[in-house]
C-alpha atoms as a PDB file:
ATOM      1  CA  UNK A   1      75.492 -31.383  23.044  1.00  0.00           C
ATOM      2  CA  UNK A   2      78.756 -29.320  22.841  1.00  0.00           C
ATOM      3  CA  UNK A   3      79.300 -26.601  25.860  1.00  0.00           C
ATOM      4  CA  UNK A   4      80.662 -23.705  24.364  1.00  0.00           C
ATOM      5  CA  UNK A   5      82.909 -21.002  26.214  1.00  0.00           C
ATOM      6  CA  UNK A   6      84.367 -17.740  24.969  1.00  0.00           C
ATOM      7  CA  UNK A   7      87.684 -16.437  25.405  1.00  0.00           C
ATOM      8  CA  UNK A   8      88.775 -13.558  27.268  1.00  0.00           C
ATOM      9  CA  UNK A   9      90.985 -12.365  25.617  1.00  0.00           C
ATOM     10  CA  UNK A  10      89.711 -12.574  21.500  1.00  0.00           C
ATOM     11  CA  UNK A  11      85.931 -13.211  22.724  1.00  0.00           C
ATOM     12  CA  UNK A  12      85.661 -15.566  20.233  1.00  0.00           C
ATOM     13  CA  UNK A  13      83.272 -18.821  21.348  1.00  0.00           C
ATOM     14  CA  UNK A  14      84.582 -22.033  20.479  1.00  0.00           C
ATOM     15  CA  UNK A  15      84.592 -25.869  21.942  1.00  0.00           C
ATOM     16  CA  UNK A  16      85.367 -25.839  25.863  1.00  0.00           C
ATOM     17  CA  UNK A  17      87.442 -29.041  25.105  1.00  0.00           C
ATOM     18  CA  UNK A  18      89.827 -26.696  22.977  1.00  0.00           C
ATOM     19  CA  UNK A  19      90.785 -23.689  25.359  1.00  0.00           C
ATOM     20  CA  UNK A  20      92.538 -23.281  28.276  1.00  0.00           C
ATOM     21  CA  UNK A  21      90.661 -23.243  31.455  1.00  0.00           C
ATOM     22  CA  UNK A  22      91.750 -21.341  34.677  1.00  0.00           C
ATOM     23  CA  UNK A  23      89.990 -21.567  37.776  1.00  0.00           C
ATOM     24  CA  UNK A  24      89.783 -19.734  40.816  1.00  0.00           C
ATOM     25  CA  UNK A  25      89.191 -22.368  43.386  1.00  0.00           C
ATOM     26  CA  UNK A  26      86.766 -22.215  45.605  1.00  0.00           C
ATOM     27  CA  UNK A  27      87.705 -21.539  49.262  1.00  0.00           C
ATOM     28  CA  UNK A  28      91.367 -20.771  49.001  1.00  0.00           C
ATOM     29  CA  UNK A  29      91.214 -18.481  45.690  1.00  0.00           C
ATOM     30  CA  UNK A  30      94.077 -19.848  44.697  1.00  0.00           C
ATOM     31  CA  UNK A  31      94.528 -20.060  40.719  1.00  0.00           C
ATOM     32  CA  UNK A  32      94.777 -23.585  39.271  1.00  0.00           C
ATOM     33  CA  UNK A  33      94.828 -25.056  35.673  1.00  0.00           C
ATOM     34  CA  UNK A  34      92.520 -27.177  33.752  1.00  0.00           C
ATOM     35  CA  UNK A  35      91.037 -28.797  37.660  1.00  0.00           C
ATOM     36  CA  UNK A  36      88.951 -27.742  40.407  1.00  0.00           C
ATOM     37  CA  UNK A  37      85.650 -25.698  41.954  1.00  0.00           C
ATOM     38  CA  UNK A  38      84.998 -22.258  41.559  1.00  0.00           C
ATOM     39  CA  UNK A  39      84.945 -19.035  39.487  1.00  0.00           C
ATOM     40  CA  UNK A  40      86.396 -19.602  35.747  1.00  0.00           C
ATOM     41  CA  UNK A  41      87.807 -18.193  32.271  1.00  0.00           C
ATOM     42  CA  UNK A  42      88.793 -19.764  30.096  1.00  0.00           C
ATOM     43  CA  UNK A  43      91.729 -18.641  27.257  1.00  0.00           C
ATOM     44  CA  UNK A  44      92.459 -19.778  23.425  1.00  0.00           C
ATOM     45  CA  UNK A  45      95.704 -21.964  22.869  1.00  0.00           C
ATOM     46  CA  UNK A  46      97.498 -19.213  21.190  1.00  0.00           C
ATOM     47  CA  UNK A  47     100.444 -16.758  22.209  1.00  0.00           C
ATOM     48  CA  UNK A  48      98.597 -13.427  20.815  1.00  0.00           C
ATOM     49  CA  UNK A  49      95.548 -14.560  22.984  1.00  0.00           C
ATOM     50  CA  UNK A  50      97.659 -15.118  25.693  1.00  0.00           C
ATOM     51  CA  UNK A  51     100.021 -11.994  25.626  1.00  0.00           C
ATOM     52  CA  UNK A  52      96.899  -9.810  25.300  1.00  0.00           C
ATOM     53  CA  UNK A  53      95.289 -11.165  27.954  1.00  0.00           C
ATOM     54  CA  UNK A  54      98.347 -10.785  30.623  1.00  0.00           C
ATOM     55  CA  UNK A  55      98.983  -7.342  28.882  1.00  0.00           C
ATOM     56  CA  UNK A  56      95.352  -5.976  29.902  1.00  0.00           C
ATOM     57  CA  UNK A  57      94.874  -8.255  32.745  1.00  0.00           C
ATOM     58  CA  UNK A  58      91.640  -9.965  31.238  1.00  0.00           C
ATOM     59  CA  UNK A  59      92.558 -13.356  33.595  1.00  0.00           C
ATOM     60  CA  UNK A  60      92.639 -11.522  36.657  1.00  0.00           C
ATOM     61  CA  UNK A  61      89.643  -9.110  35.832  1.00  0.00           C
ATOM     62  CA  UNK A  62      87.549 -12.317  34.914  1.00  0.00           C
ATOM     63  CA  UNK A  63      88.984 -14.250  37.834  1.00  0.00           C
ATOM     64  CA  UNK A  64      88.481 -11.169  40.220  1.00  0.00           C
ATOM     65  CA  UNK A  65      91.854 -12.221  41.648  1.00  0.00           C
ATOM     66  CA  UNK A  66      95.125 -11.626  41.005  1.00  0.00           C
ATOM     67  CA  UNK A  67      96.920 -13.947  38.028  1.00  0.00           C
ATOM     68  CA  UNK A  68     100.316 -15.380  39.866  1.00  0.00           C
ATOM     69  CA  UNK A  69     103.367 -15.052  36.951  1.00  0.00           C
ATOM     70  CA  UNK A  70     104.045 -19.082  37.437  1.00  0.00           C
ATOM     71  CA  UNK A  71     100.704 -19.365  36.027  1.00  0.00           C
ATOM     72  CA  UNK A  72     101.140 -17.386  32.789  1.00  0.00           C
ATOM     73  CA  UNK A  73     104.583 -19.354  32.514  1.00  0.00           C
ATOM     74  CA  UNK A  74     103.027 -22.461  32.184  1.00  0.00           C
ATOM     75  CA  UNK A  75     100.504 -20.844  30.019  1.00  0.00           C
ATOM     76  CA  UNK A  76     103.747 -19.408  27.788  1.00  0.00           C
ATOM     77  CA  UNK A  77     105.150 -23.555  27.975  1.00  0.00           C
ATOM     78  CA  UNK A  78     101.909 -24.640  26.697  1.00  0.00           C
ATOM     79  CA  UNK A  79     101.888 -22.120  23.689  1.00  0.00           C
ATOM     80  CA  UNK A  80     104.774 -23.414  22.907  1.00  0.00           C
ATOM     81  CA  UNK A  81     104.013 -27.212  22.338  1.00  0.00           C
ATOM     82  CA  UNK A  82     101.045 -25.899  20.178  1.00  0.00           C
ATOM     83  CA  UNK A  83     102.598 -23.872  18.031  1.00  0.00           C
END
């Protein structure tokens, strides 16, 4: 059985093995990578996916939290090693 997710950014539903999940743990609301227990959204592997989403603020609308810049700069790293 394969759990499916959709992006926020290009909506498109794929694999949740292949995107990017962010998480809004669960008391702190900090915002973590890949780990932890709370609210989540989950993001393609690709820059265009990625600059939309920090250009309309579809992380942080999804997340209901602010999106701290280290996070889209590892997010920016990761694109990178894809590509």
């Amino acid at each position: 059985d394969i759990n499916l997710r959709r992006c926020v950014s290009c909506r498109q539903v794929s694999p949740k093995q292949t995107l990017w999940r962010l998480v809004r743990v669960y008391p702190s609301q900090q915002v973590q990578l890949d780990q932890g227990m709370g609210r989540s959204a989950y993001l393609c592997p690709s820059p265009t996916c990625l600059r939309q989403a920090q250009q309309k603020n579809r992380l942080g609308r999804a997340l209901k939290t602010p999106i701290p810049d280290p996070i889209y700069q590892i997010l920016a790293e990761r694109c990178l090693l894809y590509t």
